[in-house]
Protein backbone atom coordinates (compact mmCIF):
# COMPACT_ATOMS: atom_id res chain seq x y z
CA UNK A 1 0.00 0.00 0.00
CA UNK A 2 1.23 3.25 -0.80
CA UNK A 3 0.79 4.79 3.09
CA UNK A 4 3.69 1.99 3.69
CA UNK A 5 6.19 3.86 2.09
CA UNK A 6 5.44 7.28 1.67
CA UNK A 7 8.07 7.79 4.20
CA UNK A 8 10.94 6.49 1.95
CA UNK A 9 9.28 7.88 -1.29
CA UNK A 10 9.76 11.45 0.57
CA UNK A 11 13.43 10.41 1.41
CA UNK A 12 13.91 9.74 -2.19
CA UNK A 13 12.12 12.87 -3.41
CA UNK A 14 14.26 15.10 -1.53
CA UNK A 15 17.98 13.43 -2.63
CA UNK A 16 16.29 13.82 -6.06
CA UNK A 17 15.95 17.55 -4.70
CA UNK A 18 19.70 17.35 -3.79
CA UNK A 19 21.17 15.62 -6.54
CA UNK A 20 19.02 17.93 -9.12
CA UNK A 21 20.14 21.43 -7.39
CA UNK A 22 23.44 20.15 -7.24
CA UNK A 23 23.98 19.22 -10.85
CA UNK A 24 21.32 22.49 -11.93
CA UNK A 25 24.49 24.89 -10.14
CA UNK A 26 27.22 22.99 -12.27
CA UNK A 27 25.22 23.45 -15.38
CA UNK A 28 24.50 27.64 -14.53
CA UNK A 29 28.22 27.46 -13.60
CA UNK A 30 28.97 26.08 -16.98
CA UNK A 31 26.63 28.43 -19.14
CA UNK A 32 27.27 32.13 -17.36
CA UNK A 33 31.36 31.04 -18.15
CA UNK A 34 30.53 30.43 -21.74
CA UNK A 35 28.21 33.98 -21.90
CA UNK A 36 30.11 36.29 -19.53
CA UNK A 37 33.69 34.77 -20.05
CA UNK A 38 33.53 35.31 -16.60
CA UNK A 39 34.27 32.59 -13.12
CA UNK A 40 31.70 33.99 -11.06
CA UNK A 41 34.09 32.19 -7.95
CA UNK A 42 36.64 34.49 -8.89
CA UNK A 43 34.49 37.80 -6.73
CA UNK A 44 34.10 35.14 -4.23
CA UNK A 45 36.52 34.42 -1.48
CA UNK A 46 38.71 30.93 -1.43
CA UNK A 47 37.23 30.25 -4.76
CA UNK A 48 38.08 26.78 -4.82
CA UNK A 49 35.85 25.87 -1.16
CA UNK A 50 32.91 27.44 -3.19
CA UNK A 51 33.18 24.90 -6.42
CA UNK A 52 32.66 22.43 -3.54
CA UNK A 53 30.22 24.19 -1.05
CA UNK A 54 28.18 26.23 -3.56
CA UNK A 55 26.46 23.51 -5.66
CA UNK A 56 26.02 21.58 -1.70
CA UNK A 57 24.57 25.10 -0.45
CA UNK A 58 22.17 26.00 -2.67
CA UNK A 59 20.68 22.22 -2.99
CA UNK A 60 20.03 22.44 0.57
CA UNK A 61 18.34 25.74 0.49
CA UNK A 62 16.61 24.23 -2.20
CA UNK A 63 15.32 21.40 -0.34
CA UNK A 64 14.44 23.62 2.72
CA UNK A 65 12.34 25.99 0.58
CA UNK A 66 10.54 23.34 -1.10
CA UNK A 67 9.53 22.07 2.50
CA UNK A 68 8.43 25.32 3.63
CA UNK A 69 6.16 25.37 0.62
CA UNK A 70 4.71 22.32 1.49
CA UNK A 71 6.00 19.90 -1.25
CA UNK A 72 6.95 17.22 0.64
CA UNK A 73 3.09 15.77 0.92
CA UNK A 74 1.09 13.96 -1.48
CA UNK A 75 -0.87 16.60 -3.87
CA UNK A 76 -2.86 13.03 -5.28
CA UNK A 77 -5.90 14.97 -4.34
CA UNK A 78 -4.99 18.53 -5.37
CA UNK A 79 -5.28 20.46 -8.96
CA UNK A 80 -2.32 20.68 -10.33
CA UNK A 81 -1.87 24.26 -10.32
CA UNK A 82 -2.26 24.75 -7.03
CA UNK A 83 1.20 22.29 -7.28
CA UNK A 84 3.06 24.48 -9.76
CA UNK A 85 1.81 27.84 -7.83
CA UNK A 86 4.18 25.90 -4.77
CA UNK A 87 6.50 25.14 -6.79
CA UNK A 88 6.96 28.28 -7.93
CA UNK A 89 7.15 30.00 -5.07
CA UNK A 90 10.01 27.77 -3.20
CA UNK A 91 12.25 28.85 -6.57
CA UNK A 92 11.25 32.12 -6.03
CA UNK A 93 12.28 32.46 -2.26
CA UNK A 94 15.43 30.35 -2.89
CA UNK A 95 16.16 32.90 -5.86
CA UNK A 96 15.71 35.70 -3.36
CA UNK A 97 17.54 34.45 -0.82
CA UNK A 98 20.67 33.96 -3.24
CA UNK A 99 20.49 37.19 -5.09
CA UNK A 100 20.76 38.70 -1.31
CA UNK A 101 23.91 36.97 -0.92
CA UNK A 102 25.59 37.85 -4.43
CA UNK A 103 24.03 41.77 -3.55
CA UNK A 104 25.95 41.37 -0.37
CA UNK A 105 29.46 39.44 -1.03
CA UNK A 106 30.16 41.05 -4.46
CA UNK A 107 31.09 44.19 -5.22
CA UNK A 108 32.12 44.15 -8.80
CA UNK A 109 28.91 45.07 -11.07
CA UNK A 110 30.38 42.19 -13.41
CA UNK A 111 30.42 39.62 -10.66
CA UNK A 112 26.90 40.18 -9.80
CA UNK A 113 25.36 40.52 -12.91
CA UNK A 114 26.99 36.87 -13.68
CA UNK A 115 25.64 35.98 -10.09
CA UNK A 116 22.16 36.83 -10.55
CA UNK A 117 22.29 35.15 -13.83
CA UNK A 118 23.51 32.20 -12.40
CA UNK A 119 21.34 31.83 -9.36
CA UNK A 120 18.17 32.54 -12.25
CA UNK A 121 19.32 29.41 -14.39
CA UNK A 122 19.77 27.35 -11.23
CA UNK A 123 16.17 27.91 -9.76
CA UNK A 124 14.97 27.78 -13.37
CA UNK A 125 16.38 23.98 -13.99
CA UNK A 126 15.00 23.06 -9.90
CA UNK A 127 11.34 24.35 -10.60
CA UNK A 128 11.88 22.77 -14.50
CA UNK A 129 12.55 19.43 -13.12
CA UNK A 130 10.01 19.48 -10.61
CA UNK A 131 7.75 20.51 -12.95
CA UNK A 132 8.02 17.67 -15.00
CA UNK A 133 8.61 15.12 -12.22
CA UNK A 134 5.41 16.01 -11.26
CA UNK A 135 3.45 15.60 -14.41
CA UNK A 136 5.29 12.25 -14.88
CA UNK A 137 3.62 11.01 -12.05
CA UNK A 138 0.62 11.80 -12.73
CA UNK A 139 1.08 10.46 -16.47
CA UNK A 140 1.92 7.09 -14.47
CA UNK A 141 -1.25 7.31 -12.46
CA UNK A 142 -3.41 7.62 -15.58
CA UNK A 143 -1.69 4.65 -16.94
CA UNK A 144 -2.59 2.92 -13.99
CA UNK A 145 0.39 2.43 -11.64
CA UNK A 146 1.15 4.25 -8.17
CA UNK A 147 -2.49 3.73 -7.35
CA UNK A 148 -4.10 4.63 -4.10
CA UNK A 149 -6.50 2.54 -2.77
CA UNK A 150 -9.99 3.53 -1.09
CA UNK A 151 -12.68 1.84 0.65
CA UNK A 152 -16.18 3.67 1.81
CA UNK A 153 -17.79 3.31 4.80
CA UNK A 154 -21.59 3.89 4.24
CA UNK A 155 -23.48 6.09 1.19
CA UNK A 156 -24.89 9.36 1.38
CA UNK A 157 -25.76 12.33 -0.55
CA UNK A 158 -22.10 13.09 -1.64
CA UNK A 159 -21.28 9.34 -2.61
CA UNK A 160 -22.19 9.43 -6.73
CA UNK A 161 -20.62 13.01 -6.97
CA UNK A 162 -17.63 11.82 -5.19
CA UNK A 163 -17.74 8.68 -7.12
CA UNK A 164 -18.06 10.66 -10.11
CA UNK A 165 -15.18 12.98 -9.78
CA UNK A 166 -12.62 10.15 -9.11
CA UNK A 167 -13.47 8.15 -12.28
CA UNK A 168 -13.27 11.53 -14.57
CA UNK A 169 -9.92 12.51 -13.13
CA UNK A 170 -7.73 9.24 -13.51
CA UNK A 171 -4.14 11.13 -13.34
CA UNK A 172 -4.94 11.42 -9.75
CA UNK A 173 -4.43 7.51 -8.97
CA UNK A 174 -7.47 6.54 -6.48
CA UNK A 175 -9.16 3.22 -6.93
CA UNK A 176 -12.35 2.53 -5.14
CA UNK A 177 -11.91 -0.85 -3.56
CA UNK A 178 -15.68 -1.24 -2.24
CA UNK A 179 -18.03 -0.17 0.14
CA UNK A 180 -20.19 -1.35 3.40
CA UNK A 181 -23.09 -0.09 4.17
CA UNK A 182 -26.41 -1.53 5.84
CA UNK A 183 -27.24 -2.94 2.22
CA UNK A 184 -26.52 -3.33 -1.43
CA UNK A 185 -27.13 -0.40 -3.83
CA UNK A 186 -27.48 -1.07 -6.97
CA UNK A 187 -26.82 2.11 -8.61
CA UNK A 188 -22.98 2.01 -7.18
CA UNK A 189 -21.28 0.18 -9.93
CA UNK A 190 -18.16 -1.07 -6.61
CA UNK A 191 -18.17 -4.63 -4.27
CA UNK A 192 -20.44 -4.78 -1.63
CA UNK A 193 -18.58 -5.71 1.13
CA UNK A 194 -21.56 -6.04 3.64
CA UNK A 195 -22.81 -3.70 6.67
CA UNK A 196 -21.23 -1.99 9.28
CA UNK A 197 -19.84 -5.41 11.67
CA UNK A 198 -17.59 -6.55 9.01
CA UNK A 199 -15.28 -3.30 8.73
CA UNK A 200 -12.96 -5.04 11.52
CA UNK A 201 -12.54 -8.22 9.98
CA UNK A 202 -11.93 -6.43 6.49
CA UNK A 203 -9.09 -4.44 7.89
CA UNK A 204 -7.76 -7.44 9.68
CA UNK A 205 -7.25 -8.92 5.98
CA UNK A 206 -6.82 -5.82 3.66
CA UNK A 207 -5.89 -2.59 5.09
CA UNK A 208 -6.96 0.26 2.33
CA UNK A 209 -4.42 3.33 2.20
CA UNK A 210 -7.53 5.63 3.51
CA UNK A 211 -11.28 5.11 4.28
CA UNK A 212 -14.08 7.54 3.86
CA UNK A 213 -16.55 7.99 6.04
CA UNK A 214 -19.96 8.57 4.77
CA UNK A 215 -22.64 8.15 7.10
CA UNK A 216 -25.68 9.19 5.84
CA UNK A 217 -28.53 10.26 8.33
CA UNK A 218 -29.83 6.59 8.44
CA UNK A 219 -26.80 4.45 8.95
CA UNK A 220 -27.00 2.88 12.24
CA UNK A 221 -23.26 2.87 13.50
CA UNK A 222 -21.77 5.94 15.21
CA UNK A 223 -19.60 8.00 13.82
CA UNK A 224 -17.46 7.60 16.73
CA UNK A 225 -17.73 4.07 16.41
CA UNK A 226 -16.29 3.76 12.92
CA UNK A 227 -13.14 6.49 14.16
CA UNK A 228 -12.57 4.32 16.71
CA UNK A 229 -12.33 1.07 14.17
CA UNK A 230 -10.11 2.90 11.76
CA UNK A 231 -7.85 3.94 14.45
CA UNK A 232 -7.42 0.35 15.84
CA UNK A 233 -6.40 -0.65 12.72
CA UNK A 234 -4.25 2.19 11.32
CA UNK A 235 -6.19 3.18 8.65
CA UNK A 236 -5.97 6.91 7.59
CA UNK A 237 -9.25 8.06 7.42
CA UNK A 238 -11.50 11.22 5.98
CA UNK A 239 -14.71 12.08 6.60
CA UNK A 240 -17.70 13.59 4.27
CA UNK A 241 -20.98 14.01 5.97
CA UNK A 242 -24.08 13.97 4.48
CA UNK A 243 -25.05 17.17 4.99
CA UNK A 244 -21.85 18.59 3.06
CA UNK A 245 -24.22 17.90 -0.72
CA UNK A 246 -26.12 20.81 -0.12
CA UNK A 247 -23.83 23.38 0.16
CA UNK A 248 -22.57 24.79 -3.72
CA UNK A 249 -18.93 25.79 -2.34
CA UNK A 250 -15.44 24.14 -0.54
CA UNK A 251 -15.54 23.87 3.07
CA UNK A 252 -12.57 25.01 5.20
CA UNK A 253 -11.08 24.22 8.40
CA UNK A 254 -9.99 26.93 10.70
CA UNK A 255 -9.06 27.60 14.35
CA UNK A 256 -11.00 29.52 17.26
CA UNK A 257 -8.43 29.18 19.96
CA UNK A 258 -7.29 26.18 18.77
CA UNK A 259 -10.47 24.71 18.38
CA UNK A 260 -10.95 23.30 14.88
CA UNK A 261 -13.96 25.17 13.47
CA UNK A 262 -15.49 24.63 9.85
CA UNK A 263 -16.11 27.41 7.83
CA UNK A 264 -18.79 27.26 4.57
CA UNK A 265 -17.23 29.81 2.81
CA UNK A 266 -13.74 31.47 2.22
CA UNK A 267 -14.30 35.37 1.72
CA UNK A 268 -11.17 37.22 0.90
CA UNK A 269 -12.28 40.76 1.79
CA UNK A 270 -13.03 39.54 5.44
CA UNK A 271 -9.03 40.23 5.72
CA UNK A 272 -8.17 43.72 7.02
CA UNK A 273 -5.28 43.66 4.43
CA UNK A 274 -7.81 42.94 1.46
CA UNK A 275 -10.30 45.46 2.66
CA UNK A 276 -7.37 48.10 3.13
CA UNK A 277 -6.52 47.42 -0.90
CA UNK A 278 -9.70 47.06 -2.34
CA UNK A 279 -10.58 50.41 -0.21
CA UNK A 280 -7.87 51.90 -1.61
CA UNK A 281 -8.25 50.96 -4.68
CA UNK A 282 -12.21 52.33 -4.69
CA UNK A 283 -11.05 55.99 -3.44
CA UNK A 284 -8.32 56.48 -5.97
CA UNK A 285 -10.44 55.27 -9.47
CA UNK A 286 -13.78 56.65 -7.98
CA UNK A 287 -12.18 60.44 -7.57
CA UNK A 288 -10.19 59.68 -10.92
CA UNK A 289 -13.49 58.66 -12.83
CA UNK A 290 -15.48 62.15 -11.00
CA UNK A 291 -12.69 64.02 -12.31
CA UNK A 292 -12.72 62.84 -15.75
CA UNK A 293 -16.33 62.26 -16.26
CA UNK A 294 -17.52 65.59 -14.76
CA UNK A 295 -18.32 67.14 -18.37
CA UNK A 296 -20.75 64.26 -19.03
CA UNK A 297 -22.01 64.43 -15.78
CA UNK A 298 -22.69 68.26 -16.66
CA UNK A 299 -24.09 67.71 -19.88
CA UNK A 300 -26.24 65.25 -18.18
CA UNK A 301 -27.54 67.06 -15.63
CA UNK A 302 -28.64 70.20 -18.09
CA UNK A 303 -30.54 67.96 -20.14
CA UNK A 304 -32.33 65.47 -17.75
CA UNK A 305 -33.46 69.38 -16.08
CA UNK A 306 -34.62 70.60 -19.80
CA UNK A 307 -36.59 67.97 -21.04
CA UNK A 308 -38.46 66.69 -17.95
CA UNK A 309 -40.04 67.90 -14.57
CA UNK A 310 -38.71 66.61 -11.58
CA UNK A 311 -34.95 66.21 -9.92
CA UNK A 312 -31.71 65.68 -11.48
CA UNK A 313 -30.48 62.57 -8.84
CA UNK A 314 -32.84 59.90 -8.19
CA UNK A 315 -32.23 58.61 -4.63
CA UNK A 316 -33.11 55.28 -3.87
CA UNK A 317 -32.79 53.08 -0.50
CA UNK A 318 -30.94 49.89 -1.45
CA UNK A 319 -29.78 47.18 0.56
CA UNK A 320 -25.41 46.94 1.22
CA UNK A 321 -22.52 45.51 3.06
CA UNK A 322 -24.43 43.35 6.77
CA UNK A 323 -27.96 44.19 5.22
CA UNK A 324 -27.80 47.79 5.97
CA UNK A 325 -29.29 49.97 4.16
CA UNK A 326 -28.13 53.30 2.35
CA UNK A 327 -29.57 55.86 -0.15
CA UNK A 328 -28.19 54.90 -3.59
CA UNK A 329 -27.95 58.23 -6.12
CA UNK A 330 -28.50 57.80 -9.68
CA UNK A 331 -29.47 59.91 -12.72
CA UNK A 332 -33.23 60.27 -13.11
CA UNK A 333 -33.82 58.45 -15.82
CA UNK A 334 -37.61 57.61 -15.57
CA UNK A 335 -40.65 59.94 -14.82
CA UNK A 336 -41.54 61.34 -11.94
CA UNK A 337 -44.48 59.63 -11.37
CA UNK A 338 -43.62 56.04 -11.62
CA UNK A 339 -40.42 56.72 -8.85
CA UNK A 340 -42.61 54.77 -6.71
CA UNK A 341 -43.46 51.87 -8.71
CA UNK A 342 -41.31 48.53 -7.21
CA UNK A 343 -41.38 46.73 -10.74
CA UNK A 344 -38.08 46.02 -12.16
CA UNK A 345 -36.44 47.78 -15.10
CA UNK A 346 -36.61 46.06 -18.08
CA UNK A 347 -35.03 46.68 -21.51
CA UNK A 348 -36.87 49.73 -23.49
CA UNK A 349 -38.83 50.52 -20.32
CA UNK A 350 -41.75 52.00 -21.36
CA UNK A 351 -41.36 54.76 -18.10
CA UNK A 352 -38.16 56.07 -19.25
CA UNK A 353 -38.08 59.50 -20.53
CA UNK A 354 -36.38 59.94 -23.89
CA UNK A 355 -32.76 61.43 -21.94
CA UNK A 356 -33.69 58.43 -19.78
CA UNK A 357 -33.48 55.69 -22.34
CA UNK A 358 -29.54 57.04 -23.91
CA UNK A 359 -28.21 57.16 -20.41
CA UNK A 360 -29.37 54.23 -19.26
CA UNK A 361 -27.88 52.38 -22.78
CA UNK A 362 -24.23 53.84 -21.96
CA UNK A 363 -24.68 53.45 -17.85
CA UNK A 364 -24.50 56.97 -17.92
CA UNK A 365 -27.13 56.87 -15.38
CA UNK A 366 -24.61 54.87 -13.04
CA UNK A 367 -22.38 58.02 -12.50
CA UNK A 368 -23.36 59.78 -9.31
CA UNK A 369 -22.70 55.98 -7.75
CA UNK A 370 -19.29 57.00 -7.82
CA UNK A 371 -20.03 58.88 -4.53
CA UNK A 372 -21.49 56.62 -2.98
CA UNK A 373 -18.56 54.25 -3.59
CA UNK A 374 -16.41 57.68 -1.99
CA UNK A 375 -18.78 57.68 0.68
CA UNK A 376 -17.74 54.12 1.12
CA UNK A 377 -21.80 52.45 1.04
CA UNK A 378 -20.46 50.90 -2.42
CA UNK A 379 -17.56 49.81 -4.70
CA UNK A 380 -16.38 49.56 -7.85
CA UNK A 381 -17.04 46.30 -8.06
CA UNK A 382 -19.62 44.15 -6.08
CA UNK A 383 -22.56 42.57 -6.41
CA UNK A 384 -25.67 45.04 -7.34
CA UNK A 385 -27.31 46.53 -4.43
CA UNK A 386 -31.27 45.08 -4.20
CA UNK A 387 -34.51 47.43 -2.73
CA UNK A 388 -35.22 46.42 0.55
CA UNK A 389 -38.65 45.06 -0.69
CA UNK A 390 -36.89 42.43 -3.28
CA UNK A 391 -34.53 41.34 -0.17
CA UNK A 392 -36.99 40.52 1.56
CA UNK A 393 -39.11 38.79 -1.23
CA UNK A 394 -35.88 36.88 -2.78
CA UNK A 395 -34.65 35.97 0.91
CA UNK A 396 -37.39 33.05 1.50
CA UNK A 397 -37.64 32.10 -2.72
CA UNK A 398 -34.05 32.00 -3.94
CA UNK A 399 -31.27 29.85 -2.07
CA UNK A 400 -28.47 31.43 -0.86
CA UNK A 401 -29.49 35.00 -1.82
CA UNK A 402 -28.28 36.67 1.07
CA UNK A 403 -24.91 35.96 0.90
CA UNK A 404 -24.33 38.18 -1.52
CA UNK A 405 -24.59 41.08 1.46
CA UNK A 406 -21.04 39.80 2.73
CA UNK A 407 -19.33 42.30 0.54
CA UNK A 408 -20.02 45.84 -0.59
CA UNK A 409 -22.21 46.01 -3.32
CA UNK A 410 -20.87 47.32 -6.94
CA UNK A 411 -21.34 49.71 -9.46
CA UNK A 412 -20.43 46.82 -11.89
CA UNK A 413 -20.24 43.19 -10.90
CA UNK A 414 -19.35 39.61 -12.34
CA UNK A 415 -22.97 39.01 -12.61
CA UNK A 416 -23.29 42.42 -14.64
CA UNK A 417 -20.72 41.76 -17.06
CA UNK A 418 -21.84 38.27 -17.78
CA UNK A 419 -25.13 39.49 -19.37
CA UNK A 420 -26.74 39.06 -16.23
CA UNK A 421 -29.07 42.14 -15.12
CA UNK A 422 -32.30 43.44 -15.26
CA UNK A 423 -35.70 41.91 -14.32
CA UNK A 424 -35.50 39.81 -17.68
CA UNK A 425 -32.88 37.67 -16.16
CA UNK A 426 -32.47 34.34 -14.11
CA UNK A 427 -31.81 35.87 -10.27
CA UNK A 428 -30.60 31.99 -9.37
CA UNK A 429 -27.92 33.17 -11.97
CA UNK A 430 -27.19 36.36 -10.93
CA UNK A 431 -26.30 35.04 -7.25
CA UNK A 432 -24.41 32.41 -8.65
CA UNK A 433 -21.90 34.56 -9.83
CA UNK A 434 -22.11 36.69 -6.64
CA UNK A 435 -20.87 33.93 -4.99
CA UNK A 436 -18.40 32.89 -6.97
CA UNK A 437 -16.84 36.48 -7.67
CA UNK A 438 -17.14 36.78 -2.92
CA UNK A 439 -15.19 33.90 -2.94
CA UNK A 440 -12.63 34.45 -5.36
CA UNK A 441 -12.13 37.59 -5.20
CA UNK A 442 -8.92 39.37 -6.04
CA UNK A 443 -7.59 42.46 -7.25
CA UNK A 444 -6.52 41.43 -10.47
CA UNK A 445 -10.34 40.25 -10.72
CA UNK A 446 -12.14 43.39 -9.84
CA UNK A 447 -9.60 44.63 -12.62
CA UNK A 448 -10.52 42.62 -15.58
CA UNK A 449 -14.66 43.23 -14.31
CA UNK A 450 -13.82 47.13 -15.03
CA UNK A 451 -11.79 46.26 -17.94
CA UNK A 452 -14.98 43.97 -19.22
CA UNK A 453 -17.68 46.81 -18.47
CA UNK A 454 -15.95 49.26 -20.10
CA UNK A 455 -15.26 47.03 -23.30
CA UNK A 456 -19.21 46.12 -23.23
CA UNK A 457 -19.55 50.22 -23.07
CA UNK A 458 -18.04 50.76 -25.65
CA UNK A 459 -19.29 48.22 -27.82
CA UNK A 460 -22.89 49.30 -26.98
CA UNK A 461 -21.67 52.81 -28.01
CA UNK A 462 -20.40 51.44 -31.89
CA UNK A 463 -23.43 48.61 -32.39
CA UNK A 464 -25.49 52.45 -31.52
């Protein structure tokens, strides 16, 4: 089984580590003497100790990096770019690290260009062969070899999706060896190895490399119970409850105290760090866009004033960040008399004044927002602030609808630029990717979400 000797398949990894660093220096070595005509030992002192030490040295940094970014476990279970993004990062820090040193120990500008150079092919050949070490094994997994075997204990909701997700992803080497449950199912294509009594007396012959436990809510064992098996017999063990197929996103595992507490969700901006960007970020473009939109706005404001009775802003309670709620401003684009009505907008609304239907086809209309997003009741980007009547309609008819209140709403959104606003569209949609842009969000992502509204902008502006 492969838990037997992950222990010595780590030992080998990391004189792989050793042996590739070692040989990646002698082959930098090799290269910057053949471009610079230069012996980088030479700016060194005792240059002869270092054509011994220096390939030893940097292997072992090498290896230590690696371990501090966690590539010394089994990423069987893990996409592969979450792999390469380690990876990465340990060639970084050991490239850091050794540019320091070169900074530091060399003074000749010549010497330290050839340095730097030298340390950049080094990391370069480490994260190369690591690279490729680990796609190899997951070729050989495919094929069928290095396989880790699994057995279930019980069948719940999750089962078929789990089920599913090993079969379609073969590089990652599980093998389902069976399953016991209180009986049979026929719609599991595995061996039924019987109900709950005969776990013991399977382990006693077969030990898997890991059990799941999947307990659904009318198994009869305790969950204790079967923890208390797999420990007897030293079998690694996971658990998925039942309850876990309702919920859309990953679960993670945190501490309060050091008390392991599960979390539904990961949201980014709940760091102060994240906030204190994204903040940033919302102040500087918000008081760059006033600034250079403040002629439209102008232009705007004469003509909504000219052609129809009423006010130039249209305030509006909406519903942001913790469910509170704040007074939204817009551009009046509708008459005054239906500011009341709760139906939403649609496309070619009827109640829109003639002004009212060009600014609302360029977002025009979406302007004064920018001080609300000054104010700091909005962002940039965000999901789109609902009327307090529609929250509390939605809340009880669409799932998961008020999660979208653990961020700032936005002036423009995920949802937004995927086609996705206005009464004519799917609100199950629309909170789907509310979700998804809470839980990934990132700064480079609120950048290409401005980067898509404007292109749709200005598209709208050449199809008109």
């Amino acid at each position: 089984m492969i838990k037997q000797y992950q222990s010595s398949l780590n030992a080998v990894h990391i004189t792989m580590d050793i042996a590739i660093s070692a040989a990646g220096s002698i082959i930098a070595y090799g290269i910057v003497l053949l471009l610079f005509d230069t012996n980088i030992l030479d700016g060194l002192p005792h240059p002869t100790f270092w054509k011994v030490f220096l390939p030893l040295a940097v292997a072992a940094l090498q290896v230590l990096c690696n371990r501090a970014c966690d590539l010394y476990r089994s990423y069987r279970s893990t996409a592969f770019i979450h792999e390469v993004v380690n990876i990465l990062k340990a060639g970084l820090a050991v490239f850091v690290i050794l540019i320091t040193v070169a900074l530091i120990f060399s003074e000749l500008e010549r010497f330290q260009l050839a340095l730097m150079f030298y340390f950049f092919l080094e990391c370069l050949i480490a994260c190369l062969y690591r690279f490729l070490l680990r796609r190899f094994l997951r070729y050989m997994r495919k094929k069928g070899y290095n396989k880790k075997y699994l057995v279930l204990l019980g069948v719940n909701n999750c089962t078929e999706n789990f089920l599913q997700k090993i079969r379609s992803s073969p590089d990652l080497g599980y093998q389902i060896a069976g399953y016991f449950d209180n009986a049979p199912h026929s719609q599991l294509d595995l061996p039924y190895f019987g109900n709950f009594k005969k776990v013991s007396k399977y382990f006693a012959s077969s030990l898997p490399d890991e059990a799941l436990i999947m307990l659904s809510d009318k198994s009869q064992p305790s969950l204790e119970h079967l923890i208390s098996i797999c420990e007897r017999w030293g079998v690694k063990f996971s658990i998925i409850p039942n309850m876990f197929s309702s919920f859309s996103s990953r679960i993670y595992i945190t501490t309060f105290d050091g008390i392991p507490v599960m979390s539904m969700r990961r949201v980014p901006l709940d760091r102060t760090l994240n906030k204190f960007i994204k903040r940033t970020m919302d102040i500087i473009v918000s008081l760059l866009m006033l600034i250079l939109t403040s002629p439209v706005m102008l232009v705007t404001a004469i003509a909504i004033k000219a052609t129809s009775p009423g006010s130039v802003i249209f305030k509006q309670k909406r519903v942001g960040l913790g469910q509170r709620p704040f007074t939204m401003y817009k551009f009046r684009s509708m008459r005054v008399e239906t500011e009341s009505d709760l139906s939403g907008t649609e496309k070619n609304d009827p109640r829109c004044t003639p002004v009212g239907h060009f600014i609302r086809k360029f977002s025009i209309d979406e302007l004064p927002q920018l001080v609300n997003v000054l104010k700091g009741d909005m962002s940039l980007v965000g999901p789109r602030p609902e009327i307090p009547h529609y929250v509390k309609e939605y809340r009880k008819s669409v799932p998961l609808y008020m999660v979208k209140h653990y961020v700032k709403p936005g002036i423009t959104g995920w949802a937004q630029v995927n086609d996705l606003r206005g009464s004519d569209t799917s609100i199950e949609e629309r909170i789907r990717c509310d979700i998804y842009y809470i839980e990934h969000w990132s700064v480079l992502f609120d950048i290409k979400i401005l980067f898509k509204t404007l292109s749709k902008i200005v598209a709208s502006k050449n199809a008109r």
